[in-house]
C-alpha atoms as a PDB file:
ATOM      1  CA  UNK A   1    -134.543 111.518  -1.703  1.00  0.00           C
ATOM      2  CA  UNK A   2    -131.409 112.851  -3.560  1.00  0.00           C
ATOM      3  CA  UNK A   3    -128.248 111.083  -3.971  1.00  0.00           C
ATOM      4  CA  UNK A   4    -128.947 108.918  -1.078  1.00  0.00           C
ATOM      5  CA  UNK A   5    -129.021 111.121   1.273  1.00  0.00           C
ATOM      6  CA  UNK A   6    -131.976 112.207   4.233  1.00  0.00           C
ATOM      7  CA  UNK A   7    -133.514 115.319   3.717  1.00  0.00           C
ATOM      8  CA  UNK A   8    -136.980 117.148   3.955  1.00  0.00           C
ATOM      9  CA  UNK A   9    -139.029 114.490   3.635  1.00  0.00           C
ATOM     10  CA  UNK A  10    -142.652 114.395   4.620  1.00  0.00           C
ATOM     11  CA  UNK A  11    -145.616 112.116   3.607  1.00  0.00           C
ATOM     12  CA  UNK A  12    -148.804 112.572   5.399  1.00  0.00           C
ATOM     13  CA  UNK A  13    -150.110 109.271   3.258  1.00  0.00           C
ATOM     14  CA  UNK A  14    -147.673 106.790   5.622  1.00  0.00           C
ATOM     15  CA  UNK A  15    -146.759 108.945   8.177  1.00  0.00           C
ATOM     16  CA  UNK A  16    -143.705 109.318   7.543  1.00  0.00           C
ATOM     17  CA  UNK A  17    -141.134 112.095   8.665  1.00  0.00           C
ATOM     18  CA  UNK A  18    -137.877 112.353   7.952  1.00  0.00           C
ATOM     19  CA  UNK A  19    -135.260 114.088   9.646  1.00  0.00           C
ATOM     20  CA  UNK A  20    -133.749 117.292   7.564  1.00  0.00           C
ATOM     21  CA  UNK A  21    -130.004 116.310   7.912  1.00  0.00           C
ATOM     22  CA  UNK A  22    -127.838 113.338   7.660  1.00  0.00           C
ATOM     23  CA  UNK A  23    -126.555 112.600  11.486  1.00  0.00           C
ATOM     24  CA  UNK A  24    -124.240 109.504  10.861  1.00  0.00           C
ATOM     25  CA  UNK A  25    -121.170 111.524  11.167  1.00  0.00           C
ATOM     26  CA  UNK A  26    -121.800 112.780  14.464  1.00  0.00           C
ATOM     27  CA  UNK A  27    -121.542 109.680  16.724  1.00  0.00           C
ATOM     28  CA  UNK A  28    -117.635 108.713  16.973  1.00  0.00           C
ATOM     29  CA  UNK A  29    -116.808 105.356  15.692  1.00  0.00           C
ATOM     30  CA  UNK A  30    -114.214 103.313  17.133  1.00  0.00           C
ATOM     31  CA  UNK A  31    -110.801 102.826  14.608  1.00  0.00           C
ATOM     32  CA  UNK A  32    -111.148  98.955  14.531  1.00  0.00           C
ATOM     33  CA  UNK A  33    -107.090  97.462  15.564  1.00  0.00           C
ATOM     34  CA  UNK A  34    -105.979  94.692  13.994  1.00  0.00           C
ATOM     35  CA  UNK A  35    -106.237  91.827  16.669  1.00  0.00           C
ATOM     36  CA  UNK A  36    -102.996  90.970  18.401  1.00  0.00           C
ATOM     37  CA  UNK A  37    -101.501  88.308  17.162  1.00  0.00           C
ATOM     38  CA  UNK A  38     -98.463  85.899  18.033  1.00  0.00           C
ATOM     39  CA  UNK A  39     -95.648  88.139  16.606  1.00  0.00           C
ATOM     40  CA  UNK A  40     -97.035  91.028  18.021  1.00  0.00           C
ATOM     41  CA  UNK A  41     -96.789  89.233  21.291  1.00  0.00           C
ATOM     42  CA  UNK A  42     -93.520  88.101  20.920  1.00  0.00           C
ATOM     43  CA  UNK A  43     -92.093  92.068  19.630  1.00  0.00           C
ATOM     44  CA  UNK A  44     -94.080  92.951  23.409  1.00  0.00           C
ATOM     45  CA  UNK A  45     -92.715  90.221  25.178  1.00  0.00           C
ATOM     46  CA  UNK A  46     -88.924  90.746  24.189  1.00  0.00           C
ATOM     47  CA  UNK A  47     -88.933  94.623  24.694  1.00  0.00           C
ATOM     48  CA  UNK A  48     -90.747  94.423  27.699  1.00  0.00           C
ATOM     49  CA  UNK A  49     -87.258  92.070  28.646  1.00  0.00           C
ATOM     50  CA  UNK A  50     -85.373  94.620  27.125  1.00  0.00           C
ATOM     51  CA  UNK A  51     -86.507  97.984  25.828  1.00  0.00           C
ATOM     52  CA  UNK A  52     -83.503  99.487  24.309  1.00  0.00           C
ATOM     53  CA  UNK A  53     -82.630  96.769  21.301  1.00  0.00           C
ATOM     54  CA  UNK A  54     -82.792  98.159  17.796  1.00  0.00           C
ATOM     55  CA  UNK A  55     -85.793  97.126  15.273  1.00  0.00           C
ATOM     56  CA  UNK A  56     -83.002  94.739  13.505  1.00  0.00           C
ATOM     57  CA  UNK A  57     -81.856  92.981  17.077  1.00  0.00           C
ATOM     58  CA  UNK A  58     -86.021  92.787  17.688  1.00  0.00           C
ATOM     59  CA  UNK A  59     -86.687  91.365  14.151  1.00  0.00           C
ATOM     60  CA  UNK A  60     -84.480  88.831  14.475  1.00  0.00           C
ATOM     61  CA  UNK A  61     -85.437  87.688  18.134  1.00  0.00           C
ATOM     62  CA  UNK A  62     -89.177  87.325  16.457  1.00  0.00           C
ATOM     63  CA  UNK A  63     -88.451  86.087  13.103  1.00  0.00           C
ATOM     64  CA  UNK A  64     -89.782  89.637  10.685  1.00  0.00           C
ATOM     65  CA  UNK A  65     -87.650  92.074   8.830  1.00  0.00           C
ATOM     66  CA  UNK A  66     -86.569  95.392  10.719  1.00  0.00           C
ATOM     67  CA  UNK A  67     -89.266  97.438   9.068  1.00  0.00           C
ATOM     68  CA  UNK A  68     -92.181  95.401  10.115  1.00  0.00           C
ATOM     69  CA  UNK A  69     -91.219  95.387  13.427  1.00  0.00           C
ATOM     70  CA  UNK A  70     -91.315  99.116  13.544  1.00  0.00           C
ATOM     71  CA  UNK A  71     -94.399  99.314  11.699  1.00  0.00           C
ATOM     72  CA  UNK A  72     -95.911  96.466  14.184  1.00  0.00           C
ATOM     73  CA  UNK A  73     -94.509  98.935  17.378  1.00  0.00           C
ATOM     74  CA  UNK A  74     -96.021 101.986  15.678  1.00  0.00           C
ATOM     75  CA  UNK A  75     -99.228 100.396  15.782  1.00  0.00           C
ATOM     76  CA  UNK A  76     -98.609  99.204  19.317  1.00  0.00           C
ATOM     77  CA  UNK A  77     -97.955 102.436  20.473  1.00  0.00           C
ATOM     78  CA  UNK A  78    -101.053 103.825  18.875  1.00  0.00           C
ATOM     79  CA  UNK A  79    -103.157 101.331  20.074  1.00  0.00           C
ATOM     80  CA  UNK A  80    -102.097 101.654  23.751  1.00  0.00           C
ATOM     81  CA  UNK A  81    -100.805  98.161  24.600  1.00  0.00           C
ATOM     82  CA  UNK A  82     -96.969 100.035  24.527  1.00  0.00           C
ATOM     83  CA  UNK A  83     -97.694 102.751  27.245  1.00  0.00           C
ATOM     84  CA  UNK A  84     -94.037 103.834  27.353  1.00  0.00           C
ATOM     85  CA  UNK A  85     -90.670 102.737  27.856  1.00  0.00           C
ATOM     86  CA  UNK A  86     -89.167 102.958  31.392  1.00  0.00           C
ATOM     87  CA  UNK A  87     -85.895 102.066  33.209  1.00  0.00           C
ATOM     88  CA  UNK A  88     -86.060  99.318  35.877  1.00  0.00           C
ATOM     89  CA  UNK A  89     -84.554 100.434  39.259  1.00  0.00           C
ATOM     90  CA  UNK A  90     -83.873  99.042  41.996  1.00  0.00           C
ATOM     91  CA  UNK A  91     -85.461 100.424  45.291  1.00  0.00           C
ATOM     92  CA  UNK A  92     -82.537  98.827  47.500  1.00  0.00           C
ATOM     93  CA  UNK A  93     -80.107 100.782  45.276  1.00  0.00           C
ATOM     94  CA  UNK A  94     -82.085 104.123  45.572  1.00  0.00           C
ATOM     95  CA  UNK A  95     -82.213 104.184  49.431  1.00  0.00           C
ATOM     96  CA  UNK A  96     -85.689 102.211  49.263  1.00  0.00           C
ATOM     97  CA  UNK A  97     -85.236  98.722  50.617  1.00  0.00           C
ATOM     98  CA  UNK A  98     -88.544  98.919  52.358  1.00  0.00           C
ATOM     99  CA  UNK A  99     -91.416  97.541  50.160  1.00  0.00           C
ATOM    100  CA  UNK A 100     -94.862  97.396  51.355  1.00  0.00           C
ATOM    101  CA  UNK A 101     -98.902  97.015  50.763  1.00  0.00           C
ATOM    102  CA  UNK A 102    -100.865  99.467  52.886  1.00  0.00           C
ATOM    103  CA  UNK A 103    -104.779  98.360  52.571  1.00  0.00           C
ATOM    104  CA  UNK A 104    -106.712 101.353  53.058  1.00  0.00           C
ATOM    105  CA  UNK A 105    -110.205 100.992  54.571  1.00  0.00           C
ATOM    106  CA  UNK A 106    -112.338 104.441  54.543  1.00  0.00           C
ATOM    107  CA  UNK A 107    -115.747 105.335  54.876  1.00  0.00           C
ATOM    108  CA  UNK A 108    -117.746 105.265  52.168  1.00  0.00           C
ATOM    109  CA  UNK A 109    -115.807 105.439  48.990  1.00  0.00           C
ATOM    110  CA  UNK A 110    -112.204 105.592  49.538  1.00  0.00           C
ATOM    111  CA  UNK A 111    -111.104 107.179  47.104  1.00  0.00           C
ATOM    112  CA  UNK A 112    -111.000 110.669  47.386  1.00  0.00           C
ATOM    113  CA  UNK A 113    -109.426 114.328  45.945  1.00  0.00           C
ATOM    114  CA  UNK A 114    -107.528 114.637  49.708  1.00  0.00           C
ATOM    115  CA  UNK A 115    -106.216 110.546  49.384  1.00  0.00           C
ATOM    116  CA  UNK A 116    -105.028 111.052  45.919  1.00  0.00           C
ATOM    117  CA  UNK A 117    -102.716 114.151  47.299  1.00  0.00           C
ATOM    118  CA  UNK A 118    -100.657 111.156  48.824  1.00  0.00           C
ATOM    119  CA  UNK A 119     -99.833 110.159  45.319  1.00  0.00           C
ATOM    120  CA  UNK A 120     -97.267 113.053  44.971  1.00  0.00           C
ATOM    121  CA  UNK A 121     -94.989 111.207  47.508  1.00  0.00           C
ATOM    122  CA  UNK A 122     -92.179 109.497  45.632  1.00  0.00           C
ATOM    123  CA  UNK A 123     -92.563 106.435  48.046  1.00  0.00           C
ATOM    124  CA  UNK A 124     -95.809 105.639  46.409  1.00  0.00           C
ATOM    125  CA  UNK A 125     -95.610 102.870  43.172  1.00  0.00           C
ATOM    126  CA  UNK A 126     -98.761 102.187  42.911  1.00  0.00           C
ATOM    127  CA  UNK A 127    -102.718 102.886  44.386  1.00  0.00           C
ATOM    128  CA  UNK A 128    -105.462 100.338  43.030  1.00  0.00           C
ATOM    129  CA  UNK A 129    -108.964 100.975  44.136  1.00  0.00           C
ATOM    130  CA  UNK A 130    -110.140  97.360  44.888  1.00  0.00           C
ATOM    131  CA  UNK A 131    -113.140  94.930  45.923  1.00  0.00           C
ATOM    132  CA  UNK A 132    -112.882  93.785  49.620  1.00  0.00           C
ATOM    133  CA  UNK A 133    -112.285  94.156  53.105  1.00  0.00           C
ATOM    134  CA  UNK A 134    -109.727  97.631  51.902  1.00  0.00           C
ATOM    135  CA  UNK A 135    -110.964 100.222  49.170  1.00  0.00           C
ATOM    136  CA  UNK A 136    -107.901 101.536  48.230  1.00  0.00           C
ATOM    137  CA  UNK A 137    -104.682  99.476  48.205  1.00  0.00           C
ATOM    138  CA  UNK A 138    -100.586 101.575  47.744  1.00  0.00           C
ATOM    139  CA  UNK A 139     -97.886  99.708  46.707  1.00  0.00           C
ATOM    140  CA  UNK A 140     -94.846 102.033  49.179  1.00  0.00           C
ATOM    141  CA  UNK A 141     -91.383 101.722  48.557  1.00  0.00           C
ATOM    142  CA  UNK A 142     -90.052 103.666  51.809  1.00  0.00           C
ATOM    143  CA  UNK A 143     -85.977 104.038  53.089  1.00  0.00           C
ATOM    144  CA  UNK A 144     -86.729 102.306  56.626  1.00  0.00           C
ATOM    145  CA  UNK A 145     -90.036 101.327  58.815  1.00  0.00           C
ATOM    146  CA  UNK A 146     -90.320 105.131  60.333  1.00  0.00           C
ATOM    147  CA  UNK A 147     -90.469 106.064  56.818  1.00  0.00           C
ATOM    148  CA  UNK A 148     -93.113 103.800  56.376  1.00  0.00           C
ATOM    149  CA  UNK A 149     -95.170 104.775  59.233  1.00  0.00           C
ATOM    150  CA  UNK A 150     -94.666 108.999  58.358  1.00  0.00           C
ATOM    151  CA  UNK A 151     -96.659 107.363  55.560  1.00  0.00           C
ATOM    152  CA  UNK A 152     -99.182 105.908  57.264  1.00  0.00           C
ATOM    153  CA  UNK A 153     -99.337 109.155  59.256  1.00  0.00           C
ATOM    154  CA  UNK A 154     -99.932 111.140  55.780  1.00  0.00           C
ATOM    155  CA  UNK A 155    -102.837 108.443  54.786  1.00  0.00           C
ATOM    156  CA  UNK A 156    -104.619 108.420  58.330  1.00  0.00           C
ATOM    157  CA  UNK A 157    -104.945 112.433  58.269  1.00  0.00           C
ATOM    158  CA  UNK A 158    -107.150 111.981  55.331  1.00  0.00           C
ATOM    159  CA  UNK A 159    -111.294 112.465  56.675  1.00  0.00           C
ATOM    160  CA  UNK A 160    -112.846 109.282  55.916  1.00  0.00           C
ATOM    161  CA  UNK A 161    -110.002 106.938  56.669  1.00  0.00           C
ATOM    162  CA  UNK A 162    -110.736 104.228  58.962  1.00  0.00           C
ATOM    163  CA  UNK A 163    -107.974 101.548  59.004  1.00  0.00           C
ATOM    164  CA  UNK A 164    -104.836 100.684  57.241  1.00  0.00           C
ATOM    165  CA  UNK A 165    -103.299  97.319  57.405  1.00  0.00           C
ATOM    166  CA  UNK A 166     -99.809  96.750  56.021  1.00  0.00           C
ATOM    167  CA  UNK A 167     -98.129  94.165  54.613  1.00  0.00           C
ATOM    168  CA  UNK A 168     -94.180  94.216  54.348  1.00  0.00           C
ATOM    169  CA  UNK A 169     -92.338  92.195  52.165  1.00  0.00           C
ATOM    170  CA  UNK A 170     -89.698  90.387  53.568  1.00  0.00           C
ATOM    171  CA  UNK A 171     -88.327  88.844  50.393  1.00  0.00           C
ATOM    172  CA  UNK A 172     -89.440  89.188  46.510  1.00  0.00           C
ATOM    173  CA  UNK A 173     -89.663  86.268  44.595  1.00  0.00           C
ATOM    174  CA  UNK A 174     -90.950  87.776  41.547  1.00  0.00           C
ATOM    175  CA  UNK A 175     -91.779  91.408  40.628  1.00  0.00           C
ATOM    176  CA  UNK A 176     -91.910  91.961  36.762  1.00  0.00           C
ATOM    177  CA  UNK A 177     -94.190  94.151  34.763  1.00  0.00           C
ATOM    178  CA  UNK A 178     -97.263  93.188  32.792  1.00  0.00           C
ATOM    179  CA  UNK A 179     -96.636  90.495  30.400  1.00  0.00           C
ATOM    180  CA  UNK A 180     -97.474  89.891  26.784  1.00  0.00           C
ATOM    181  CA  UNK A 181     -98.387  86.164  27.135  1.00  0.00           C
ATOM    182  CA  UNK A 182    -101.973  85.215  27.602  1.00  0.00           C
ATOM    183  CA  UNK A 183    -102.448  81.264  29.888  1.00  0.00           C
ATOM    184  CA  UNK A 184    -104.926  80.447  26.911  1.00  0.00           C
ATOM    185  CA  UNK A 185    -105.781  76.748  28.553  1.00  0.00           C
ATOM    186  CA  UNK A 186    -105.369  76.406  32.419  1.00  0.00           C
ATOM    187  CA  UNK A 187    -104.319  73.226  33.121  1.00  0.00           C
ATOM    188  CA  UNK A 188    -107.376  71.126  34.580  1.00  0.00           C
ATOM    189  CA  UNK A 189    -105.630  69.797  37.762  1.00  0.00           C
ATOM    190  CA  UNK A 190    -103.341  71.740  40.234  1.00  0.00           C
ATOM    191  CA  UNK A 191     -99.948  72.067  39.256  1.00  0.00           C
ATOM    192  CA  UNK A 192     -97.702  69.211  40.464  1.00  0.00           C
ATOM    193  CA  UNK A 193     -95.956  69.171  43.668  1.00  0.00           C
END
């Protein structure tokens, strides 16, 4: 062997056979992130509360100095947790005050090139394929309930649909976006009345 390294290498004495050419480069190993720790749940918490504050505002709401919170965000945003940075609107506002679930049971599996065409509809927030009695589930902001049901119209022309069941929300108690925090120790009894 030379320098370490595989090459033509044969010995009929053991058996041996080595391959003629070093092949550890060629599988693609994983950049290992530093784990998440608190502050870098904190920087996620407050800008998912408010996305626009400067790195000095952010620093100070978590305790580090401007340039480590922009480091810490940089490394955020490379590792995926920070997918973006979006404005918050209000559906009521738009012309949307109509927000509903539509389960969507199909044959086989549900989701399918024709189904995801409904995606290009502005109406449509979200689309989770899911275990269950439904396959697919949208979550449909729509301007009034004959909005909703055009919808519905759209999603039952698709081959393979069987069923839709919807579920209109009357009020929202909470609607917020994913959250930094992590419930490390659920509490062992059901929370009091």
């Amino acid at each position: 062997m030379k320098n370490g390294s595989i090459d033509n290498y044969h010995s009929a004495e053991r058996g041996v056979c080595r391959m003629e050419k070093n092949t550890d480069d060629l599988r693609q190993r994983r950049a290992q992130q530093p784990a998440m720790d608190a502050f870098d749940r904190k920087i996620l918490a407050s800008l998912a509360a408010d996305s626009s504050q400067s790195y000095a505002r952010l620093g100070q709401a978590v305790g580090l100095s401007a340039p480590a919170v922009h480091e810490r965000v940089r490394r955020l945003r490379q590792s995926g947790a920070i997918k973006g940075v979006h404005a918050a609107l209000d559906g009521a506002a738009l012309g949307k005050p109509l927000l509903a679930f539509v389960h969507v049971e199909a044959a086989g599996w549900g989701k399918s090139e024709r189904l995801m065409q409904v995606l290009r509809f502005p109406e449509v927030e979200e689309m989770h394929s899911v275990a269950g009695d439904a396959s697919i589930v949208f979550k449909v902001r729509t301007a009034s309930p004959q909005a909703l049901e055009a919808f519905l119209a759209q999603v039952h022309s698709v081959p393979g649909v069987t069923c839709t069941r919807s579920y209109i929300a009357l009020s929202t108690y909470l609607e917020r976006p994913v959250q930094a925090g992590v419930t490390d120790n659920w509490p062992d009894m059901p929370l009091p009345d």
